[in-house]
Structures are given as C-alpha cells and as structure tokens.
C-alpha atoms as a PDB file:
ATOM      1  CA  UNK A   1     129.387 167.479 145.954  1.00  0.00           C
ATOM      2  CA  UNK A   2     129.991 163.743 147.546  1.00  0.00           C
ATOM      3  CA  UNK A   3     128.703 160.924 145.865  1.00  0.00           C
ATOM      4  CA  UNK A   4     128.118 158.019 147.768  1.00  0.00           C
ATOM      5  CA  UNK A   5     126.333 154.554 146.735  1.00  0.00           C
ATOM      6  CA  UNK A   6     124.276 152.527 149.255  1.00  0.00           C
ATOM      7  CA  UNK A   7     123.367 149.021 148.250  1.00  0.00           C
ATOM      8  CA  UNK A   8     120.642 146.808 150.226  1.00  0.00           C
ATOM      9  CA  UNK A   9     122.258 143.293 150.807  1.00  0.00           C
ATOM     10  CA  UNK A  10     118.927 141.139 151.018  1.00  0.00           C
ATOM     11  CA  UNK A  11     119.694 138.193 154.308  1.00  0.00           C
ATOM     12  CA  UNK A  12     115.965 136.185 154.004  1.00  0.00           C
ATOM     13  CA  UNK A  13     113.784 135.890 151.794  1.00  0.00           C
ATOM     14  CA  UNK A  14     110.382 137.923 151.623  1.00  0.00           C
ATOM     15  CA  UNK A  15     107.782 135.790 154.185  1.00  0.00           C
ATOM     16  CA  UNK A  16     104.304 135.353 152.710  1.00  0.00           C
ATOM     17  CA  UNK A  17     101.585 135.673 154.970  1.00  0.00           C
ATOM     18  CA  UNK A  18      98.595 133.414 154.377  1.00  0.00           C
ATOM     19  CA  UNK A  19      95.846 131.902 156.023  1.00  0.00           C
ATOM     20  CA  UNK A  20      97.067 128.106 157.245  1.00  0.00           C
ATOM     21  CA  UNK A  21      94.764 125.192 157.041  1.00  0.00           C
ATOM     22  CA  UNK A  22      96.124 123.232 159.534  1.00  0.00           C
ATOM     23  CA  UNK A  23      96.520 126.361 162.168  1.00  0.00           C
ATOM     24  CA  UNK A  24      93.587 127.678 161.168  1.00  0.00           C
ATOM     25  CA  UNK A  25      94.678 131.155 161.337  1.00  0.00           C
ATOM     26  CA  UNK A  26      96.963 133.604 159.477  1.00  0.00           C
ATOM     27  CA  UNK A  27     100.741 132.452 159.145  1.00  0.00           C
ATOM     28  CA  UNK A  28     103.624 133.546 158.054  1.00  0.00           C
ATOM     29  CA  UNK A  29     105.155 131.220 155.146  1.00  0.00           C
ATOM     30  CA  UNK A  30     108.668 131.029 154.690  1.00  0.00           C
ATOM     31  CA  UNK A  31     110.073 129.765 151.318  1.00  0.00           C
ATOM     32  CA  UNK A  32     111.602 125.932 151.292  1.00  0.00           C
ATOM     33  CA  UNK A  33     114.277 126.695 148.448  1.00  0.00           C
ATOM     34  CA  UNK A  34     112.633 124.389 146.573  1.00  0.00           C
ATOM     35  CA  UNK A  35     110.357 123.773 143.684  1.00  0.00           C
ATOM     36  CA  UNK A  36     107.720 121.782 142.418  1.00  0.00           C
ATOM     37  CA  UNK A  37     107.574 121.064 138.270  1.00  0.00           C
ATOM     38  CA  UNK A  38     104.379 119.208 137.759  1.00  0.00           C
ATOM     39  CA  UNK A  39     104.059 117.298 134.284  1.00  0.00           C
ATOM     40  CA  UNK A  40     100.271 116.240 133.066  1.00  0.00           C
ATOM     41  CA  UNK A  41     100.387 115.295 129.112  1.00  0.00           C
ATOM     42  CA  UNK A  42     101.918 118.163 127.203  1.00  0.00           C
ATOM     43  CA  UNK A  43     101.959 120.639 129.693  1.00  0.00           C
ATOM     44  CA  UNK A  44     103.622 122.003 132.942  1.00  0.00           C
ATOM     45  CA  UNK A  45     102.703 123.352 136.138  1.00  0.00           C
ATOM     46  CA  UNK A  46     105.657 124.272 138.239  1.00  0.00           C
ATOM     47  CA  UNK A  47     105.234 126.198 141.542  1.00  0.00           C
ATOM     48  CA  UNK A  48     107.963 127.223 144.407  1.00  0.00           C
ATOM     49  CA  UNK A  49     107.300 125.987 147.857  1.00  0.00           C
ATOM     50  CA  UNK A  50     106.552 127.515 150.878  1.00  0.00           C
ATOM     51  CA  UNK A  51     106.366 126.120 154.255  1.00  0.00           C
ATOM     52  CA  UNK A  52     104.264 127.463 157.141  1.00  0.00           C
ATOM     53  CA  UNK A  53     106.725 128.649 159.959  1.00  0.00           C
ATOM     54  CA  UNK A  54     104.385 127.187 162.918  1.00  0.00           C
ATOM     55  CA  UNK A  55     103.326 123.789 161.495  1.00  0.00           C
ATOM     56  CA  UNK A  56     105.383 123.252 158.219  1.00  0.00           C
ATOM     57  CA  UNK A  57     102.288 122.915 156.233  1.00  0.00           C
ATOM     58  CA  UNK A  58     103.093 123.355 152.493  1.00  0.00           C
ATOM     59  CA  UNK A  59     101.565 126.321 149.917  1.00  0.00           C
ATOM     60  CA  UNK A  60     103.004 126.166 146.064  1.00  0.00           C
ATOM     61  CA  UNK A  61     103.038 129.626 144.677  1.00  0.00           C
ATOM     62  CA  UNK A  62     102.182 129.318 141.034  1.00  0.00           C
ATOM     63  CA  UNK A  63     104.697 130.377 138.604  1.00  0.00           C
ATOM     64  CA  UNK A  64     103.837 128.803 135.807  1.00  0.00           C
ATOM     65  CA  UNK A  65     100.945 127.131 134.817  1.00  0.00           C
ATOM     66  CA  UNK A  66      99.788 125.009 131.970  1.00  0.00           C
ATOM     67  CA  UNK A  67     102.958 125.796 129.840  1.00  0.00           C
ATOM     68  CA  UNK A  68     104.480 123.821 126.762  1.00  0.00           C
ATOM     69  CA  UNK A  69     107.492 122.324 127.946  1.00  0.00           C
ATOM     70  CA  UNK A  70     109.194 123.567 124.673  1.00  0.00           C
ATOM     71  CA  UNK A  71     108.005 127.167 125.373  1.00  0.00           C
ATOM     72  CA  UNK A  72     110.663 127.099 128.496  1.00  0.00           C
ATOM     73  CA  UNK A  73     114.892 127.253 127.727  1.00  0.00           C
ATOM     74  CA  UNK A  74     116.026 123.655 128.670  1.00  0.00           C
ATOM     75  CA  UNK A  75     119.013 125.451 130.764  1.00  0.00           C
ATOM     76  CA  UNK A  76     115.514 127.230 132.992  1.00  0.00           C
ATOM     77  CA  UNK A  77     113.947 123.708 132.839  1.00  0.00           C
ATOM     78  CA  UNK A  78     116.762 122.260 134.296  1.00  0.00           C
ATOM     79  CA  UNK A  79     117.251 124.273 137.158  1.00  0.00           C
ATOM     80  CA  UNK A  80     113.832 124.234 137.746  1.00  0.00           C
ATOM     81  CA  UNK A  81     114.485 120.774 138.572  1.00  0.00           C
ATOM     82  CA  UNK A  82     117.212 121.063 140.256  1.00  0.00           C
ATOM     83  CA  UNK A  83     116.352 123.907 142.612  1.00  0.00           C
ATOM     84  CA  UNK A  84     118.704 126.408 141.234  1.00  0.00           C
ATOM     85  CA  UNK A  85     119.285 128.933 144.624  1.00  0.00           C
ATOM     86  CA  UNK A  86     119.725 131.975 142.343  1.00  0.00           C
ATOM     87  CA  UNK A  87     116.058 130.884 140.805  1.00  0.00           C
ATOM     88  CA  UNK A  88     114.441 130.227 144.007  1.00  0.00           C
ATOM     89  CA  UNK A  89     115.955 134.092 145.181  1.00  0.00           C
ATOM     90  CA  UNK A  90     114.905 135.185 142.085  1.00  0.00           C
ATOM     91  CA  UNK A  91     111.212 134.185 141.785  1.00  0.00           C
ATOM     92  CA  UNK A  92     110.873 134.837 145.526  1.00  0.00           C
ATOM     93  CA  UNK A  93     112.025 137.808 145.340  1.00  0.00           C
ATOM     94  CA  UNK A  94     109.268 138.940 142.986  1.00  0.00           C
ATOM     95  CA  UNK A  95     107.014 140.576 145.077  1.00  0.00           C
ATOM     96  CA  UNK A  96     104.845 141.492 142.254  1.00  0.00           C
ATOM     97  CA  UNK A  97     104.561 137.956 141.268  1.00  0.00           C
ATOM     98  CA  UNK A  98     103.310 136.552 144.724  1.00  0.00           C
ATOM     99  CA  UNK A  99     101.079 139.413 145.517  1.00  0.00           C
ATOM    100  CA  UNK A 100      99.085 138.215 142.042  1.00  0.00           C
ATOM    101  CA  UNK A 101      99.153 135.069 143.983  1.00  0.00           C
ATOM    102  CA  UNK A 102      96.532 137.190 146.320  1.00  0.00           C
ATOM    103  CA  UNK A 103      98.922 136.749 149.490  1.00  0.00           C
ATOM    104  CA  UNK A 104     100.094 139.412 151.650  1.00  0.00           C
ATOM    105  CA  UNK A 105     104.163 140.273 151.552  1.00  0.00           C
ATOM    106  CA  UNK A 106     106.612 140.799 154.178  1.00  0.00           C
ATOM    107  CA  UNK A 107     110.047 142.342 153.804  1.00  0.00           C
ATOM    108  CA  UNK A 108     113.285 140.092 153.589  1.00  0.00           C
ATOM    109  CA  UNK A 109     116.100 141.305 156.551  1.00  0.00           C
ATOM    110  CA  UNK A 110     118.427 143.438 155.442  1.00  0.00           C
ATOM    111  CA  UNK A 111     121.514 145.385 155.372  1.00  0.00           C
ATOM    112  CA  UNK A 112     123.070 148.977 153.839  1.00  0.00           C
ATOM    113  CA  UNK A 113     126.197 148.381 152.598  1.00  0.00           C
ATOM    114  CA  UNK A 114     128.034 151.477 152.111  1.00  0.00           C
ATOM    115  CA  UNK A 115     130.129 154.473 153.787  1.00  0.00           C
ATOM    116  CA  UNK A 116     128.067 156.871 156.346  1.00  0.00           C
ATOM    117  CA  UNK A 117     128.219 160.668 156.073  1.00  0.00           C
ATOM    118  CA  UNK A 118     126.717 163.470 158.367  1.00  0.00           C
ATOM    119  CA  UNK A 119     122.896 164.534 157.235  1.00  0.00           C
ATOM    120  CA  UNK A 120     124.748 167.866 157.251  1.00  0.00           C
ATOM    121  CA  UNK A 121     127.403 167.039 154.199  1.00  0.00           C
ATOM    122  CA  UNK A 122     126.702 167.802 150.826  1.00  0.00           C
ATOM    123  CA  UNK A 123     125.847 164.725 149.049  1.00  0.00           C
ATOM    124  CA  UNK A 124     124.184 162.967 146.119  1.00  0.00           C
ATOM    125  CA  UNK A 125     123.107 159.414 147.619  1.00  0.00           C
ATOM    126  CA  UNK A 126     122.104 156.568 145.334  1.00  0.00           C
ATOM    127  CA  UNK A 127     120.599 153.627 147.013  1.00  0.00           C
ATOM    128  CA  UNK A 128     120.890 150.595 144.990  1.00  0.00           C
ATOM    129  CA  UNK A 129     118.500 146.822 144.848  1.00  0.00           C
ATOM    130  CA  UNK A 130     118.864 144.299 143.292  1.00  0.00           C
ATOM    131  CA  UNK A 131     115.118 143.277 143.670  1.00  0.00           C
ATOM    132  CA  UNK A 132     112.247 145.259 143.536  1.00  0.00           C
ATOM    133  CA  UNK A 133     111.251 145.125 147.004  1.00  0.00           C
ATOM    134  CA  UNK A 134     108.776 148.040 149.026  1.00  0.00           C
ATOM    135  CA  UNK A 135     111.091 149.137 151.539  1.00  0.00           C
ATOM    136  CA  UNK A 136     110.012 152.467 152.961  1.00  0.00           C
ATOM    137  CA  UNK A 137     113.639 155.204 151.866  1.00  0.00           C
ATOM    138  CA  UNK A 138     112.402 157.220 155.339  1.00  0.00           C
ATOM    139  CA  UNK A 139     113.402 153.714 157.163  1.00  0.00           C
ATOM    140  CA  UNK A 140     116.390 152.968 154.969  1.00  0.00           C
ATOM    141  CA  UNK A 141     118.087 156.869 155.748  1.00  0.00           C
ATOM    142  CA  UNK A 142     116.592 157.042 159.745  1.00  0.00           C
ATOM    143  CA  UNK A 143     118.206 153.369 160.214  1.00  0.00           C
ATOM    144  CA  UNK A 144     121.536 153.762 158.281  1.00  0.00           C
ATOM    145  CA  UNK A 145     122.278 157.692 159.609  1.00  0.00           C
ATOM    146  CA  UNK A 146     121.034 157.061 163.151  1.00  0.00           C
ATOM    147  CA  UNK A 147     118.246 159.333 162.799  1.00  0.00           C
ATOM    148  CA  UNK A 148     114.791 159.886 164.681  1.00  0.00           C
ATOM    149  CA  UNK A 149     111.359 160.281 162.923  1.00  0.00           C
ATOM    150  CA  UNK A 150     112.110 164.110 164.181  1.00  0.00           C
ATOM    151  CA  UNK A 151     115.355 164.254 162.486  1.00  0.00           C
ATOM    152  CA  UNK A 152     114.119 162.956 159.298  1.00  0.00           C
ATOM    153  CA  UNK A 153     110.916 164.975 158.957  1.00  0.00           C
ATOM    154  CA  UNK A 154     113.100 168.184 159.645  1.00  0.00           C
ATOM    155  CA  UNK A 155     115.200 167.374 156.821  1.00  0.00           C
ATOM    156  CA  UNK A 156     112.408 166.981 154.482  1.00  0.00           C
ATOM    157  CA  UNK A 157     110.613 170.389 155.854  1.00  0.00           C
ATOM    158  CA  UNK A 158     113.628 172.522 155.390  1.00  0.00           C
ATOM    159  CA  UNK A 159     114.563 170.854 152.146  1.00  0.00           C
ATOM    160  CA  UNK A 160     117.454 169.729 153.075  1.00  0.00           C
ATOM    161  CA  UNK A 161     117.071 166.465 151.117  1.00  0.00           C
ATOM    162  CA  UNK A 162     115.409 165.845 147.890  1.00  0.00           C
ATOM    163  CA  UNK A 163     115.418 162.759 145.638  1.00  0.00           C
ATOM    164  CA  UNK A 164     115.413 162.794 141.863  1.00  0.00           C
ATOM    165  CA  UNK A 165     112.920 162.612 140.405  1.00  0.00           C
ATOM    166  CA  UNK A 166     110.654 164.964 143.352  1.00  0.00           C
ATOM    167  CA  UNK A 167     108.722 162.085 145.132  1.00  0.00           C
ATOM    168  CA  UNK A 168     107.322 162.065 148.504  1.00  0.00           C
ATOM    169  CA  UNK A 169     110.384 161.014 151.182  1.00  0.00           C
ATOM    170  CA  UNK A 170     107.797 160.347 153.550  1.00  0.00           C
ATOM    171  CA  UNK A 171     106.173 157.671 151.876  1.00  0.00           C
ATOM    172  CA  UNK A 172     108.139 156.233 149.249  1.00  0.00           C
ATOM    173  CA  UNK A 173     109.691 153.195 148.536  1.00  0.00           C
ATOM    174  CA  UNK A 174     112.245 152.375 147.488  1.00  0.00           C
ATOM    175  CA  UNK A 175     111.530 149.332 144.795  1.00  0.00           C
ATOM    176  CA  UNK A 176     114.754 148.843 142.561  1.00  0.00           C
ATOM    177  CA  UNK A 177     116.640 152.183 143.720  1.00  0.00           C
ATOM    178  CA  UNK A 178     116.319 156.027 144.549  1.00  0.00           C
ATOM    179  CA  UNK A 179     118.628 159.355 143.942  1.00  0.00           C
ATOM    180  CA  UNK A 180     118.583 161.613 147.219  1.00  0.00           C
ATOM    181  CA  UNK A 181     120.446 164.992 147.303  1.00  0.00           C
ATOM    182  CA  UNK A 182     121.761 166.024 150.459  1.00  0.00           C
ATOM    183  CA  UNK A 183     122.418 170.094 151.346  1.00  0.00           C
ATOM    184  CA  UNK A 184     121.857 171.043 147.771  1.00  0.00           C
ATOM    185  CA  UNK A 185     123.304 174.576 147.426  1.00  0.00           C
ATOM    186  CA  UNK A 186     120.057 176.375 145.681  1.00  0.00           C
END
C-alpha cells in the first residue's frame, strides 16, 4: 500500500469575528502582527492586536494577564516586545486560546502540499498541521482530489476510506492531523 503525506501550508492568519464599536455591527478582525505588553507595578498585561477589516478599529486579545515579569523567559519577553512573527503566528494561531476570548473563529487560507493519487489507489494518507486549526477532512480530500459532495459520501458509504482511529469523515476535523486509508483490502 502507498503512503502519501499531505501537509496544510497556512497563507493568513485565522480572522476573528467580533462585534465593532465603531461599525456597530459584527466584523471580521484581522490580526496587526503586533503586540501590546502593558506594565502596571509588578505585573504584566500583554495582549496581540487585532484590527477591524472595515474601520481599523483596534481589539487586544488577552494573552496574558496580571503576570510577574520574572514568571516569563526573558528570550519570550523580548520578543514580545519586539513582535516576534513566529509569536504573533503562533498565539494567533491558537484557536483555543481566542475562542476563551468569547470571539467567534474563522479559518486561515490555505494550501495541501503534497502528491495527488486516484480515490481508487490503495493508500494510507496522513494529513499533517502544524496548528490546531478546525478544518473540516471532507473539505480538505473533496478540494485536493477534485471530488463532489457525491463522490465523497460514496466513498464513505462503501467504505472505501477509513481514518485511524474510526471517526466520522463526514464531520470531522482535522485539528493537528488525521490517518485515512484508501481501498483497504479487507
């Protein structure tokens, strides 16, 4: 049996999508690249910044708040400051981390990097991220092999995909990575 990796290349960052003073309606926030550390005494507040794609009105997302200075690495501290881009990608990639902000989420642009195969081959598929981000698998597969909705269901009713572990390939996502088997001689 083939085994082929996919990995999702992430192009944007996740949107947030919050309601906007200044528009006075529900925007879509794009992050800035940028944070804010906020000193008061002995502790730190430090958020990343988000700017509302219609007006450029500003949200902070809280990462950190009331924190000892000494309780952070100065190397983290430092690029905190200094707006370290892997940082900012990491922390806004953290879907879990904004959504206990209370905002709703939207999915970065993407791409599948690796070599396409027939639905029809016999094939053990991992599909690799970096982040832990909710993209629907049934999207990833119909979008990288060209399939319809049709296609896809058919393959799932007549078991001719399966991931490992069992999960439901209708609904799932795909969070930090998924095992699908292909034609699987039973």
């Amino acid at each position: 049996m083939k085994k082929i990796v996919w990995e999702v290349e992430y192009l944007s960052l996740p949107p947030v999508f919050k309601y906007c003073k200044k528009c006075r309606e529900k925007k879509e926030f794009i992050c800035s690249g940028q944070f804010r550390v906020n000193a008061q005494r002995k502790s730190l507040d430090i958020w990343l910044i988000y700017k509302c794609s219609s007006c450029d009105t500003t949200w902070n997302a809280t990462l950190y708040s009331r924190i000892s200075p000494q309780s952070l690495n100065p190397e983290l501290l430092e690029a905190f400051h200094g707006n370290d881009e892997m940082l900012v990608e990491q922390f806004a990639m953290n879907t879990d981390l904004l959504q206990k902000n209370g905002f709703e989420i939207g999915l970065p642009s993407y791409s599948i990097i690796g070599e396409d195969f027939s639905p029809a081959e016999a094939v053990t598929l991992e599909i690799k991220s970096k982040y832990s981000v909710p993209i629907k698998v049934a999207t990833i597969i119909s979008e990288k092999l060209h399939l319809s909705q049709k296609d896809y269901s058919q393959l799932i009713d007549t078991e001719k995909i399966k991931s490992i572990p069992e999960l439901d390939l209708y609904k799932c996502k795909l969070k930090n990575g998924i095992t699908l088997v292909f034609n699987q001689d039973n």
